[in-house]
PDB file of N, CA and C in Angstrom:
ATOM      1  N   UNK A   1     -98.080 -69.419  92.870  1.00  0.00           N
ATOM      2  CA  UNK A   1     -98.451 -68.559  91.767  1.00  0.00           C
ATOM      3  C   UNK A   1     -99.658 -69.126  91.007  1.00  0.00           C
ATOM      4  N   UNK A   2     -99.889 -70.828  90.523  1.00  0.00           N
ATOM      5  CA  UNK A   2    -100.680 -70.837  90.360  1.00  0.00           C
ATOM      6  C   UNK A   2    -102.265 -70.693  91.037  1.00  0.00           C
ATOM      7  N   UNK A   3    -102.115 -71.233  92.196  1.00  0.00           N
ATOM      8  CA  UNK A   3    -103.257 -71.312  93.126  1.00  0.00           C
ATOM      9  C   UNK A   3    -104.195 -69.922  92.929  1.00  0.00           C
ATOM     10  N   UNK A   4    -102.651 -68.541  92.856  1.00  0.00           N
ATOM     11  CA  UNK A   4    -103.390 -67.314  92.811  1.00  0.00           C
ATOM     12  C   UNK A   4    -103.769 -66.969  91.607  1.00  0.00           C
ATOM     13  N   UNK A   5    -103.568 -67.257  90.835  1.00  0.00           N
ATOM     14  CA  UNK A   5    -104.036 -67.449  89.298  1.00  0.00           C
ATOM     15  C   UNK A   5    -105.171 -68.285  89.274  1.00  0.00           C
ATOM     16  N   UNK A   6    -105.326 -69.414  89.896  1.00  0.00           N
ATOM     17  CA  UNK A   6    -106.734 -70.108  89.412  1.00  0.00           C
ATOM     18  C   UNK A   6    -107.719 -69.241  90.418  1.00  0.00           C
ATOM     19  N   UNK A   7    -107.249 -68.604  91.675  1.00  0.00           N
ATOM     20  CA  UNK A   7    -108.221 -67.862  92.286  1.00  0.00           C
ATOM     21  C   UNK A   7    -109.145 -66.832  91.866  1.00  0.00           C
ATOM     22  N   UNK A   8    -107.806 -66.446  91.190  1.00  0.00           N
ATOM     23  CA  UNK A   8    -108.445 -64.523  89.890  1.00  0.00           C
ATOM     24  C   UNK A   8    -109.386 -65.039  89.448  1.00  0.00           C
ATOM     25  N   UNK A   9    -108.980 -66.304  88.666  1.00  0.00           N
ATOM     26  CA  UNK A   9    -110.013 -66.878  87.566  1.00  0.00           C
ATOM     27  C   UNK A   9    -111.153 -67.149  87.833  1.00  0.00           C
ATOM     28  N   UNK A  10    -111.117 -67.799  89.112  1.00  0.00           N
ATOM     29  CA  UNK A  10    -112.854 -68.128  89.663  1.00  0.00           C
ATOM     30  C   UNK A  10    -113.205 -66.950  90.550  1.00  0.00           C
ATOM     31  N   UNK A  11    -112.914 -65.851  90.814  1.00  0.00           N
ATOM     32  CA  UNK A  11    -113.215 -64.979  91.336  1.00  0.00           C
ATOM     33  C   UNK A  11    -114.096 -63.821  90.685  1.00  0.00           C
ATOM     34  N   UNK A  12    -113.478 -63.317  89.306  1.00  0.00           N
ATOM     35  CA  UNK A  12    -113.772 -62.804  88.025  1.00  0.00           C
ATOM     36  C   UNK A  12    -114.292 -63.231  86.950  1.00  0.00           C
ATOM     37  N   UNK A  13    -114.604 -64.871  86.977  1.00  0.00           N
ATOM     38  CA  UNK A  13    -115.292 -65.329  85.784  1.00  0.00           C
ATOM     39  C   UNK A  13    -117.086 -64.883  86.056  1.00  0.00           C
ATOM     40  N   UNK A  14    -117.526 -64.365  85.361  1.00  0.00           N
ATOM     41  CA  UNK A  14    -118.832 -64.215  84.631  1.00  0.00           C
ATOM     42  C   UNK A  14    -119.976 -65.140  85.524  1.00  0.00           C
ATOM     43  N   UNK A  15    -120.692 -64.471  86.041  1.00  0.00           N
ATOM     44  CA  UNK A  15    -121.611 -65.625  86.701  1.00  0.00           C
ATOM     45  C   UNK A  15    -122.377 -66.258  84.741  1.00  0.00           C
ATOM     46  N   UNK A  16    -122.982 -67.335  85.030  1.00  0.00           N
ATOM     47  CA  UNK A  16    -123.650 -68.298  84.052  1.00  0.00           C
ATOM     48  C   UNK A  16    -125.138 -68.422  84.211  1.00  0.00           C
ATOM     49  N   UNK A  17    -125.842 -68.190  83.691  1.00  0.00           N
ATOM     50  CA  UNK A  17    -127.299 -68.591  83.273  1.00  0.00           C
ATOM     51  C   UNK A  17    -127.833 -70.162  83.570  1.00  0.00           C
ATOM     52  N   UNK A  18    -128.558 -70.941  84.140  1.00  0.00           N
ATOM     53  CA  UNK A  18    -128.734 -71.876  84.346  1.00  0.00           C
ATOM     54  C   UNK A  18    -130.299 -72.214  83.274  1.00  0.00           C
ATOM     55  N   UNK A  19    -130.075 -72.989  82.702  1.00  0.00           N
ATOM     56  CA  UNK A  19    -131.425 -73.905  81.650  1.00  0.00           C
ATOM     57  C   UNK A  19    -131.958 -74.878  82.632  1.00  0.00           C
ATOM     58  N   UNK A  20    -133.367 -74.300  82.644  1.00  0.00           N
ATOM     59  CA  UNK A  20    -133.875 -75.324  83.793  1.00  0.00           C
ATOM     60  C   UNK A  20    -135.121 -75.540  83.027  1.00  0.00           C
ATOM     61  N   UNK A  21    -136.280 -75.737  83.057  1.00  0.00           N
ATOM     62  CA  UNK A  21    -137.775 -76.416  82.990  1.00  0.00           C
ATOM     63  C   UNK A  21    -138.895 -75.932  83.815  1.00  0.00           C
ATOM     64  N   UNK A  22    -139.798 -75.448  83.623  1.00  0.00           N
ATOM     65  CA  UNK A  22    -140.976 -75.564  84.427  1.00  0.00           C
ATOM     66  C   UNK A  22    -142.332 -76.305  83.810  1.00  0.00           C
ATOM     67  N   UNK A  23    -142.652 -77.607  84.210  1.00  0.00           N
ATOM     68  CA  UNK A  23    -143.606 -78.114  83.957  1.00  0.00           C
ATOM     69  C   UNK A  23    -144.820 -77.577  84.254  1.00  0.00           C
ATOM     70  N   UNK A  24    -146.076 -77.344  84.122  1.00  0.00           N
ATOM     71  CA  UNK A  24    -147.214 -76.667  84.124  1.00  0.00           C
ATOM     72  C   UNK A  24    -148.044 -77.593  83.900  1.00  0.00           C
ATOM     73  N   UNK A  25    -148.990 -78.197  84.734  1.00  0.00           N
ATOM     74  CA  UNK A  25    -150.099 -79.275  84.745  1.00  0.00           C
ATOM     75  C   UNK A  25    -151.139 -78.091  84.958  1.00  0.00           C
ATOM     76  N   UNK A  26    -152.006 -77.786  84.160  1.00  0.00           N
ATOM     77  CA  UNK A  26    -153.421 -77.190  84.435  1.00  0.00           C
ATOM     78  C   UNK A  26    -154.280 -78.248  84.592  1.00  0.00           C
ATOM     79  N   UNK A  27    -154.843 -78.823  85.950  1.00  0.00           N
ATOM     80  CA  UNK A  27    -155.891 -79.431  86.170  1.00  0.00           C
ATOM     81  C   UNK A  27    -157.149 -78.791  86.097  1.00  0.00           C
ATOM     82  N   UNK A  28    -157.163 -77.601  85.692  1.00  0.00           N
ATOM     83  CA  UNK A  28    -158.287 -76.704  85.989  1.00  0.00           C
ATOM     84  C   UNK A  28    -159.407 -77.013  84.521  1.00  0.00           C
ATOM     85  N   UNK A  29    -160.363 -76.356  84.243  1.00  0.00           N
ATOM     86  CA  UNK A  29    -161.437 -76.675  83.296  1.00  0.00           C
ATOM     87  C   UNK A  29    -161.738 -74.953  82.621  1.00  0.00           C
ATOM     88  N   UNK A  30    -160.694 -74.159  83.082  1.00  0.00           N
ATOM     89  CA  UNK A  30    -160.301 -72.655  82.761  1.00  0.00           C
ATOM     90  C   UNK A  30    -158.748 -72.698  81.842  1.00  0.00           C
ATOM     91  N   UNK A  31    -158.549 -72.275  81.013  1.00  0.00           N
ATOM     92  CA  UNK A  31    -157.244 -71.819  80.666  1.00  0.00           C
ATOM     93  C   UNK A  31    -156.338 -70.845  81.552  1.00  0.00           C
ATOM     94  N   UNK A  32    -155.507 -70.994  81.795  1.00  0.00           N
ATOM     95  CA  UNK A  32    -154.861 -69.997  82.614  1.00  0.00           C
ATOM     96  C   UNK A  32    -153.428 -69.496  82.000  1.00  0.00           C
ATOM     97  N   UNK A  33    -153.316 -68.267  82.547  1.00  0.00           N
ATOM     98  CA  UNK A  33    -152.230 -67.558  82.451  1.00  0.00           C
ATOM     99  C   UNK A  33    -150.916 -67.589  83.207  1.00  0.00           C
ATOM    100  N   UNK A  34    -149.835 -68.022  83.035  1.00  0.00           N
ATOM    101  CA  UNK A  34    -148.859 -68.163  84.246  1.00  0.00           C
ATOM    102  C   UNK A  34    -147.734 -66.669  83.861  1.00  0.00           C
ATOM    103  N   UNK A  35    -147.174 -66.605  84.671  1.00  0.00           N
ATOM    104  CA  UNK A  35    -145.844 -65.676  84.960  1.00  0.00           C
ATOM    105  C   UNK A  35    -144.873 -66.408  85.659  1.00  0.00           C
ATOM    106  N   UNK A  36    -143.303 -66.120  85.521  1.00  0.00           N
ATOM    107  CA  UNK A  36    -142.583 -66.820  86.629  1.00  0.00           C
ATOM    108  C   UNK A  36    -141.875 -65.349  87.173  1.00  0.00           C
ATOM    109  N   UNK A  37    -141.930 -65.031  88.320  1.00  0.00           N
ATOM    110  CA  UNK A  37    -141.273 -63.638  89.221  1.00  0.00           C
ATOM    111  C   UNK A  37    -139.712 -63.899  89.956  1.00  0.00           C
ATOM    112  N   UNK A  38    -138.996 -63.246  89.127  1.00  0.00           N
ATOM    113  CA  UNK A  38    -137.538 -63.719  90.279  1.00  0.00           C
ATOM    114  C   UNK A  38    -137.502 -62.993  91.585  1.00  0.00           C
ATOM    115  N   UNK A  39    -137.072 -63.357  92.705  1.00  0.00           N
ATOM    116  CA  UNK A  39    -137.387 -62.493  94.128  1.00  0.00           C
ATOM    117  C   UNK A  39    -135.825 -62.014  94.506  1.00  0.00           C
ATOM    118  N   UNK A  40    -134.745 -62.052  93.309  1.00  0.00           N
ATOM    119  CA  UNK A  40    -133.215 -61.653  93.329  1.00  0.00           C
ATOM    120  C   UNK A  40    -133.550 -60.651  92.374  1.00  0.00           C
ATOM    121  N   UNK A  41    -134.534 -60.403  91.445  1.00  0.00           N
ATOM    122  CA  UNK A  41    -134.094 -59.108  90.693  1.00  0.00           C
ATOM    123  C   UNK A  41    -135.497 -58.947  89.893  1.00  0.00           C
ATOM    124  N   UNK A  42    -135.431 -58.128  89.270  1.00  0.00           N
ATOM    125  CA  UNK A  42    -136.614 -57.552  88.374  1.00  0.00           C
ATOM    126  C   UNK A  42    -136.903 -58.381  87.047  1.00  0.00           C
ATOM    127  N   UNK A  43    -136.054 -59.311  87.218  1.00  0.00           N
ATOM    128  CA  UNK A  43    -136.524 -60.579  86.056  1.00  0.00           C
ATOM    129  C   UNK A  43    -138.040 -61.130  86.022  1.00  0.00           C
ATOM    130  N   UNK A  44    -138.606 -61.231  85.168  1.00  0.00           N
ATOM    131  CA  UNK A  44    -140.044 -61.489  84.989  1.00  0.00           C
ATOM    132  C   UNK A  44    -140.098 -62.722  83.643  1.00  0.00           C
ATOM    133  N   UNK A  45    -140.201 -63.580  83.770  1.00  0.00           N
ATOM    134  CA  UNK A  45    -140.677 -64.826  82.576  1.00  0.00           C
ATOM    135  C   UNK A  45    -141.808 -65.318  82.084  1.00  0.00           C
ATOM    136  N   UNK A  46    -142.686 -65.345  80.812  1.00  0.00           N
ATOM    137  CA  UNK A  46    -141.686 -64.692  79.953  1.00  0.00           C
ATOM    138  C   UNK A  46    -141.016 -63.550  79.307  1.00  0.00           C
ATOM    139  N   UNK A  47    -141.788 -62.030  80.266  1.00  0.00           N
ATOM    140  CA  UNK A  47    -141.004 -61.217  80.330  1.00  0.00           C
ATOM    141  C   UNK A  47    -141.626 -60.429  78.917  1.00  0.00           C
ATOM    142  N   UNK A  48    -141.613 -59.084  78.479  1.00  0.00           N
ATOM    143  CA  UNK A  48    -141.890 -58.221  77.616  1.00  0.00           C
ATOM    144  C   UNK A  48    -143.538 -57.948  77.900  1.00  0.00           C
ATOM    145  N   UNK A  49    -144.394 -58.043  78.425  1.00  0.00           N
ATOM    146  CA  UNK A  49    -145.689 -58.228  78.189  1.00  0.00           C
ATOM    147  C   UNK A  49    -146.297 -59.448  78.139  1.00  0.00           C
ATOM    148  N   UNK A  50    -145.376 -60.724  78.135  1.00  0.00           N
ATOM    149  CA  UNK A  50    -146.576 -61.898  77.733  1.00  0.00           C
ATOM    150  C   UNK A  50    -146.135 -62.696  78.735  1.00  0.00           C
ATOM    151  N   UNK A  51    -146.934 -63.719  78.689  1.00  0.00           N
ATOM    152  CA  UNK A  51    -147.357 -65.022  79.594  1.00  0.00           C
ATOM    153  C   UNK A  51    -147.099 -66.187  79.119  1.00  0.00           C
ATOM    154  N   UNK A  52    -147.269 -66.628  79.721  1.00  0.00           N
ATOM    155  CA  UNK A  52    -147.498 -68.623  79.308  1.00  0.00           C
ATOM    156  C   UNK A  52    -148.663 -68.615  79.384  1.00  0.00           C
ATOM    157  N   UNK A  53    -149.596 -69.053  77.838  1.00  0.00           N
ATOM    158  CA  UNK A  53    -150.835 -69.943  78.175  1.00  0.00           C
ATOM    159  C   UNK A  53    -151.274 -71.557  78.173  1.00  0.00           C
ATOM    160  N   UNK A  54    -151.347 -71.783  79.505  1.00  0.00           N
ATOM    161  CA  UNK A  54    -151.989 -72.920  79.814  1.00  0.00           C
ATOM    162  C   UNK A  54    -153.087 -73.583  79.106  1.00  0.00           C
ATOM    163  N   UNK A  55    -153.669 -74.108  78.453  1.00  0.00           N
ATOM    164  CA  UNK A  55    -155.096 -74.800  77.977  1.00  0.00           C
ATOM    165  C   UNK A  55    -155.752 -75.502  79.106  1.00  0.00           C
ATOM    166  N   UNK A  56    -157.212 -75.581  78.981  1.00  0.00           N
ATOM    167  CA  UNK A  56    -157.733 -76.514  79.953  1.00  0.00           C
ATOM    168  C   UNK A  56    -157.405 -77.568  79.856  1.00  0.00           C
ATOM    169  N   UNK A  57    -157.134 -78.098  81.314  1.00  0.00           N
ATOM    170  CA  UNK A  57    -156.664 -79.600  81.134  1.00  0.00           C
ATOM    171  C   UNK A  57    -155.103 -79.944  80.757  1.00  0.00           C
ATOM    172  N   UNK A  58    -154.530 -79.251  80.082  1.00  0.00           N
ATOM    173  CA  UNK A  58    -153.360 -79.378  79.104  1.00  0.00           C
ATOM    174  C   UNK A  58    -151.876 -79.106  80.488  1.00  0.00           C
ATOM    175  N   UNK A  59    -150.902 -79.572  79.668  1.00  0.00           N
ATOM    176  CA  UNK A  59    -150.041 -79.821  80.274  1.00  0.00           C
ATOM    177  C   UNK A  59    -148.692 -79.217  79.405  1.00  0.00           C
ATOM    178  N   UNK A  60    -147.944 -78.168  79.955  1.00  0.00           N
ATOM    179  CA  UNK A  60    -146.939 -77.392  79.172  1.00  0.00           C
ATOM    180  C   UNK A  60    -145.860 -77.366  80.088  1.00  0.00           C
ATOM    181  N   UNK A  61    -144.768 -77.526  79.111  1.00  0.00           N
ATOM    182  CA  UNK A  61    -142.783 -77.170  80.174  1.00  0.00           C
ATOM    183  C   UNK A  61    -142.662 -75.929  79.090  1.00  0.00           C
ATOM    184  N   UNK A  62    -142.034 -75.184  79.958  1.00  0.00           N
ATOM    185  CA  UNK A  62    -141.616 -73.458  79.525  1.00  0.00           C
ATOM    186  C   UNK A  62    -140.147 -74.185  79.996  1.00  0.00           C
ATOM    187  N   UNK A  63    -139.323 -73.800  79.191  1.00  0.00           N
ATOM    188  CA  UNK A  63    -138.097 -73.595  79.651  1.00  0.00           C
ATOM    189  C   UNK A  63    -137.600 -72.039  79.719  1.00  0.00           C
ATOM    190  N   UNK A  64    -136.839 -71.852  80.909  1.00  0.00           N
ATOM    191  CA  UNK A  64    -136.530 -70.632  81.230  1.00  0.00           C
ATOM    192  C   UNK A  64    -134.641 -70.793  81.612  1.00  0.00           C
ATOM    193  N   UNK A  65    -134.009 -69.418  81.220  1.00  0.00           N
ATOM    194  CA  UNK A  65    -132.958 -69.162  81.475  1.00  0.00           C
ATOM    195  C   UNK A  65    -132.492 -68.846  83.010  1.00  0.00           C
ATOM    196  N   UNK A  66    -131.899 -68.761  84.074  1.00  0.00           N
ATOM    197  CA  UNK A  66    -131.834 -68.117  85.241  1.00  0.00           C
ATOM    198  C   UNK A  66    -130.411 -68.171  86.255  1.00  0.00           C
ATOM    199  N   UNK A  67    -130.304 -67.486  87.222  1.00  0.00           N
ATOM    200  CA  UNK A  67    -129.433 -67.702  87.784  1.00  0.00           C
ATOM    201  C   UNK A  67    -129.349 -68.767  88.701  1.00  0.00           C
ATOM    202  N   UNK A  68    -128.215 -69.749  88.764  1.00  0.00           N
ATOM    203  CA  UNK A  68    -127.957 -70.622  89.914  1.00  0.00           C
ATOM    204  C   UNK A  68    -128.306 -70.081  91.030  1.00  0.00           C
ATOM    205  N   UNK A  69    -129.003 -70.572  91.988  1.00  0.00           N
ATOM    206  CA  UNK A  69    -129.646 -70.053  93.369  1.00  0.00           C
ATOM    207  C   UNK A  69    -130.877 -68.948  93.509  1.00  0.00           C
ATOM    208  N   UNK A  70    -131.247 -68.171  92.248  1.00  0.00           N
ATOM    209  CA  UNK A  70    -132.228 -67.865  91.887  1.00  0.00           C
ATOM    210  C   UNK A  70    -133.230 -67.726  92.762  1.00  0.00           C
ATOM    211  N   UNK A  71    -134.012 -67.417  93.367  1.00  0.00           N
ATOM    212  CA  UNK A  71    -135.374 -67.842  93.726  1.00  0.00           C
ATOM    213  C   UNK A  71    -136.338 -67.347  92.724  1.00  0.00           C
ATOM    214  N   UNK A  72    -137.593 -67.935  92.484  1.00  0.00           N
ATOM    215  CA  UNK A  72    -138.169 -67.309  91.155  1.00  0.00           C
ATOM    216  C   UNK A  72    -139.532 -68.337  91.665  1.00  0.00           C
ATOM    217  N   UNK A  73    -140.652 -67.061  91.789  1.00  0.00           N
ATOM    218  CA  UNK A  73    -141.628 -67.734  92.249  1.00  0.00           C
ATOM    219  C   UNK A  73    -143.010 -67.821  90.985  1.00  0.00           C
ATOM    220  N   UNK A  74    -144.353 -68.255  90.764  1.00  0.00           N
ATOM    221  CA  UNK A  74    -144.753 -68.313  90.414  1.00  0.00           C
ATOM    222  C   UNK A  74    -146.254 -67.532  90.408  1.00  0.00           C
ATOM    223  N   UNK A  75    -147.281 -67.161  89.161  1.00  0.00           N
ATOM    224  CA  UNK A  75    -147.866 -66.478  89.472  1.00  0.00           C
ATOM    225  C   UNK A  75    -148.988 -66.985  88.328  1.00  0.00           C
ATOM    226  N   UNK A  76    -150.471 -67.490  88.737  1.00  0.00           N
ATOM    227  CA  UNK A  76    -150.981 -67.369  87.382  1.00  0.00           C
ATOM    228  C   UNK A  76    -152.498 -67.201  87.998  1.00  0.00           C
ATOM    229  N   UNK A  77    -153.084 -67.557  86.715  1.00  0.00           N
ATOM    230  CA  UNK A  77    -154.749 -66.680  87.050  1.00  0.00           C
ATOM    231  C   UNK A  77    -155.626 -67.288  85.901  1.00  0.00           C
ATOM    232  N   UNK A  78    -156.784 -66.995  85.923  1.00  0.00           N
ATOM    233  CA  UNK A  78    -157.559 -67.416  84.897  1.00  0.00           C
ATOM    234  C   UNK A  78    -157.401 -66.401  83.464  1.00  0.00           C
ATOM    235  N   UNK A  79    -157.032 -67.104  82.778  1.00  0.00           N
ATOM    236  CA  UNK A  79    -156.761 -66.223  81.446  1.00  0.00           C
ATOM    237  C   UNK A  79    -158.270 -65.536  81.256  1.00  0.00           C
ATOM    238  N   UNK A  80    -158.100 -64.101  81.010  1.00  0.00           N
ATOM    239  CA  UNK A  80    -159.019 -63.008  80.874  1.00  0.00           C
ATOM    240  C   UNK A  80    -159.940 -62.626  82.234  1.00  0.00           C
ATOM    241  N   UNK A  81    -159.624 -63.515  83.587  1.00  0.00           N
ATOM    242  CA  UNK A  81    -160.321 -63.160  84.675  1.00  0.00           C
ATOM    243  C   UNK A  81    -159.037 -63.187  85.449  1.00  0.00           C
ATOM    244  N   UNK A  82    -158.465 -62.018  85.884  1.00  0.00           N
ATOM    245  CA  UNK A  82    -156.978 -61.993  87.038  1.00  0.00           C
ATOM    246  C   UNK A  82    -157.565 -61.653  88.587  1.00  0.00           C
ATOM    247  N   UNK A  83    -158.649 -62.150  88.436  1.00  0.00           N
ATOM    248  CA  UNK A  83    -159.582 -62.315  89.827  1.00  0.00           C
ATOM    249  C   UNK A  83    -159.408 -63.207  90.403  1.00  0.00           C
ATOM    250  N   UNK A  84    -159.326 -64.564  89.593  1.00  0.00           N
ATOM    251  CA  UNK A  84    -159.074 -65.900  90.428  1.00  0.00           C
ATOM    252  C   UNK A  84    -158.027 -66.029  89.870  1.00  0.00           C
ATOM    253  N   UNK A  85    -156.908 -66.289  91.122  1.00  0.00           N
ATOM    254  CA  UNK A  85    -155.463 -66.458  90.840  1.00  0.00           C
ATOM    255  C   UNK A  85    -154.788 -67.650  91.616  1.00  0.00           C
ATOM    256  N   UNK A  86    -153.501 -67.855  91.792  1.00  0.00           N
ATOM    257  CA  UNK A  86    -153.158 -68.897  92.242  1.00  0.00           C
ATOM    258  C   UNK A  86    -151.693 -68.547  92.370  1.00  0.00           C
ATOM    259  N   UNK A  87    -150.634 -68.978  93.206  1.00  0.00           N
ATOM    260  CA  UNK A  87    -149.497 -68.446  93.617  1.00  0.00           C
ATOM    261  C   UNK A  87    -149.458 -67.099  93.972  1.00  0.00           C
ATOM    262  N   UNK A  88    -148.515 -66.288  93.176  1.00  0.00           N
ATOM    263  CA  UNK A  88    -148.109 -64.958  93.883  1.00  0.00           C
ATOM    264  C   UNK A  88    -149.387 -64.100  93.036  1.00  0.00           C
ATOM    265  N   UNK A  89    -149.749 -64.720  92.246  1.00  0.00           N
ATOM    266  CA  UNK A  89    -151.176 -63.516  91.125  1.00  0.00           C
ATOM    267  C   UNK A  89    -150.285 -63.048  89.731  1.00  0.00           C
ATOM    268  N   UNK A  90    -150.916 -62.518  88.993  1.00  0.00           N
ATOM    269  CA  UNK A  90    -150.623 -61.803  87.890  1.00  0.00           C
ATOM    270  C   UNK A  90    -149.637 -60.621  88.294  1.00  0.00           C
ATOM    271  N   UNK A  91    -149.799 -59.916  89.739  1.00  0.00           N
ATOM    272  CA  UNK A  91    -148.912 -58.706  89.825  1.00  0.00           C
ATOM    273  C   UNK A  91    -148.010 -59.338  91.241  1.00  0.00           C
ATOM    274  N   UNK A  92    -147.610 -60.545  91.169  1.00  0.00           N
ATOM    275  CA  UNK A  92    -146.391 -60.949  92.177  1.00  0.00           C
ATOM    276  C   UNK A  92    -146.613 -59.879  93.509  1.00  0.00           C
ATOM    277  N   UNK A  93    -147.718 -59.804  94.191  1.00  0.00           N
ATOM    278  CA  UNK A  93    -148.097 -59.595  95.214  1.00  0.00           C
ATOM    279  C   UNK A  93    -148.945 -59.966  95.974  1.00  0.00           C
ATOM    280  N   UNK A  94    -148.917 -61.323  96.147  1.00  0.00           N
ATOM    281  CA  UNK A  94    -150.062 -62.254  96.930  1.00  0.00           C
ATOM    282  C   UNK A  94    -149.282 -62.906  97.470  1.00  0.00           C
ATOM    283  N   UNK A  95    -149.427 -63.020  99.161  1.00  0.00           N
ATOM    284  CA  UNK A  95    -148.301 -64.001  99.709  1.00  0.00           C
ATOM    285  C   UNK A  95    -148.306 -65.757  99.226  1.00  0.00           C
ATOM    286  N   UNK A  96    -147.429 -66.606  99.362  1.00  0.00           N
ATOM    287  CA  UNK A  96    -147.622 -67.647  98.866  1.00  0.00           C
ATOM    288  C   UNK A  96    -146.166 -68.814  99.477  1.00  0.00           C
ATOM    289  N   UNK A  97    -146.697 -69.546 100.496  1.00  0.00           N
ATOM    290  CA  UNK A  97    -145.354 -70.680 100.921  1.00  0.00           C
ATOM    291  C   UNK A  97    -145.124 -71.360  99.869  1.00  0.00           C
ATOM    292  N   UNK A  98    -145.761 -71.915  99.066  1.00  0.00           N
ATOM    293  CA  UNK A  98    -145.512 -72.854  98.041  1.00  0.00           C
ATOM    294  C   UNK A  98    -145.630 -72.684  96.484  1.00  0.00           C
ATOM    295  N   UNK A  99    -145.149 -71.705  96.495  1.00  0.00           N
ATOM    296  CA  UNK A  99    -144.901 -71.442  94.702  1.00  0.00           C
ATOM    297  C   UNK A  99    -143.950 -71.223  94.475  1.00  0.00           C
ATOM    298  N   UNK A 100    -142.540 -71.085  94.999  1.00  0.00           N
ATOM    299  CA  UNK A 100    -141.652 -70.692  95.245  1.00  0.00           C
ATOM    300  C   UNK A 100    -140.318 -71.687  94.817  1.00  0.00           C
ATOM    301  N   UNK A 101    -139.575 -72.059  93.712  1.00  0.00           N
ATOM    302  CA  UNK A 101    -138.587 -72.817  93.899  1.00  0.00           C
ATOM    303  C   UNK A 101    -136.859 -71.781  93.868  1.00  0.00           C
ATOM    304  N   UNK A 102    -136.176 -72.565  93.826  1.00  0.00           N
ATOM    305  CA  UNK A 102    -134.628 -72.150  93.080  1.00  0.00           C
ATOM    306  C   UNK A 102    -134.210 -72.397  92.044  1.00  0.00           C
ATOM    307  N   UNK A 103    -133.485 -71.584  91.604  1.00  0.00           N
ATOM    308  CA  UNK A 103    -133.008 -72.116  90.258  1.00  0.00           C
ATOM    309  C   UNK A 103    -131.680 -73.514  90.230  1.00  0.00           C
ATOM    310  N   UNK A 104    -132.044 -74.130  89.440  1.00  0.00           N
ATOM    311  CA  UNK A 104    -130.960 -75.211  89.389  1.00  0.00           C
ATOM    312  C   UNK A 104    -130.570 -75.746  87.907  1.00  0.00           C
ATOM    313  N   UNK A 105    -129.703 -75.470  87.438  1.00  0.00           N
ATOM    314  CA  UNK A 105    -129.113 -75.889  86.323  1.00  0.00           C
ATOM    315  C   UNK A 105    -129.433 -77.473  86.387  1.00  0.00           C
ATOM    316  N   UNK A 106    -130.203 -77.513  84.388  1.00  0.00           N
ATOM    317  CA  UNK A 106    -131.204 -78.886  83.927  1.00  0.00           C
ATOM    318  C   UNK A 106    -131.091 -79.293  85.067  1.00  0.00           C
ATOM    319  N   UNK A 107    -132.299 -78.753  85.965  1.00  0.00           N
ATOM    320  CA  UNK A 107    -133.494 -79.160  86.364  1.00  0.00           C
ATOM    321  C   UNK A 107    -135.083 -78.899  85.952  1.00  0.00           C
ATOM    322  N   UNK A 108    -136.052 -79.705  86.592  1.00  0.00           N
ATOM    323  CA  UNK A 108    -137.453 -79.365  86.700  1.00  0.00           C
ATOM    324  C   UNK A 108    -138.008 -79.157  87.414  1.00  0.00           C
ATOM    325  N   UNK A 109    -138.776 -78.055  87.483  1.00  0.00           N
ATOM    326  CA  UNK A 109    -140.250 -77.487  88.594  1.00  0.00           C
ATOM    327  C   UNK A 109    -141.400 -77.905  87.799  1.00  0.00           C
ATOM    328  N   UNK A 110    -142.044 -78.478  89.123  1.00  0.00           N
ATOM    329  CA  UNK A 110    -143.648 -78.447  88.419  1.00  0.00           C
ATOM    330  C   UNK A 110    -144.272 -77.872  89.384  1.00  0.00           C
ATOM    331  N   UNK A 111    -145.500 -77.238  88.401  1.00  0.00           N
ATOM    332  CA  UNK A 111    -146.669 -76.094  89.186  1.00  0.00           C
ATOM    333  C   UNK A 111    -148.088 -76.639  88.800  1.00  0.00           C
ATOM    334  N   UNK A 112    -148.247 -77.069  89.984  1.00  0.00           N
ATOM    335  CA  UNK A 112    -150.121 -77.985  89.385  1.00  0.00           C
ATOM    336  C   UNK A 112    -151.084 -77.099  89.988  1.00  0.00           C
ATOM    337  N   UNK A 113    -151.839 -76.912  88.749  1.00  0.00           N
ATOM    338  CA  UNK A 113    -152.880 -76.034  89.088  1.00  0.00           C
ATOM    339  C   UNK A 113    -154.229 -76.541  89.398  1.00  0.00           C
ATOM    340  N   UNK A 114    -154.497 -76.784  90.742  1.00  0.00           N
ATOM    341  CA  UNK A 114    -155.972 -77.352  90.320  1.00  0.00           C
ATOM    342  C   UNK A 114    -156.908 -76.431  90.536  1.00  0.00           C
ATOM    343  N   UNK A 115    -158.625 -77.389  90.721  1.00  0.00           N
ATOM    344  CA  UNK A 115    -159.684 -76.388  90.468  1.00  0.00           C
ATOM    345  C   UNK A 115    -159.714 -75.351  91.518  1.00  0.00           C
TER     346      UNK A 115
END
């Protein structure tokens, strides 16, 4: 009886949000714009219209909310030029092997942007 009771429980409990990090090294001598794209759902970070801005040179962690196993890829560009881009682009349609992590509860991604 219990076994089937602790089963319900983990069967029906609530999936959880995972707090993770994304570090952001702009090596570039441009400010840039980042996005993070989930590839499990229509989640977009940081989501409403805005971005992360990068500074030249500068170095920023966004912390983001997400699901355990997540995939959630990356997307950024030269702030005010979405011509030169880098990962998936400003509209998460540029192929890309390596922008790509998972989500993992407190953990960190880093995304280095160079020139």
């Amino acid at each position: 009886m219990i076994r089937a009771l602790l089963a319900f429980l983990l069967l029906t409990a609530p999936a959880f949000a995972a707090d993770m990090s994304v570090f952001v090294r702009n090596q570039r001598s441009d400010g840039v714009a980042l996005e993070l794209f989930s590839r499990d759902s229509q989640k977009v970070w940081p989501g409403d219209d805005k971005v992360f801005l990068i500074r030249p040179k500068a170095r920023k962690s966004v912390p983001i909310s997400c699901e355990p196993g997540e995939h959630i890829c990356w997307g950024a560009w030269v702030n005010g030029d979405d011509t030169v881009t880098a990962g998936v682009g400003p509209d998460n349609d540029q192929p890309c092997d390596t922008c790509c992590f998972i989500c993992v509860e407190h953990s960190t991604e880093t995304v280095d942007l160079a020139e």
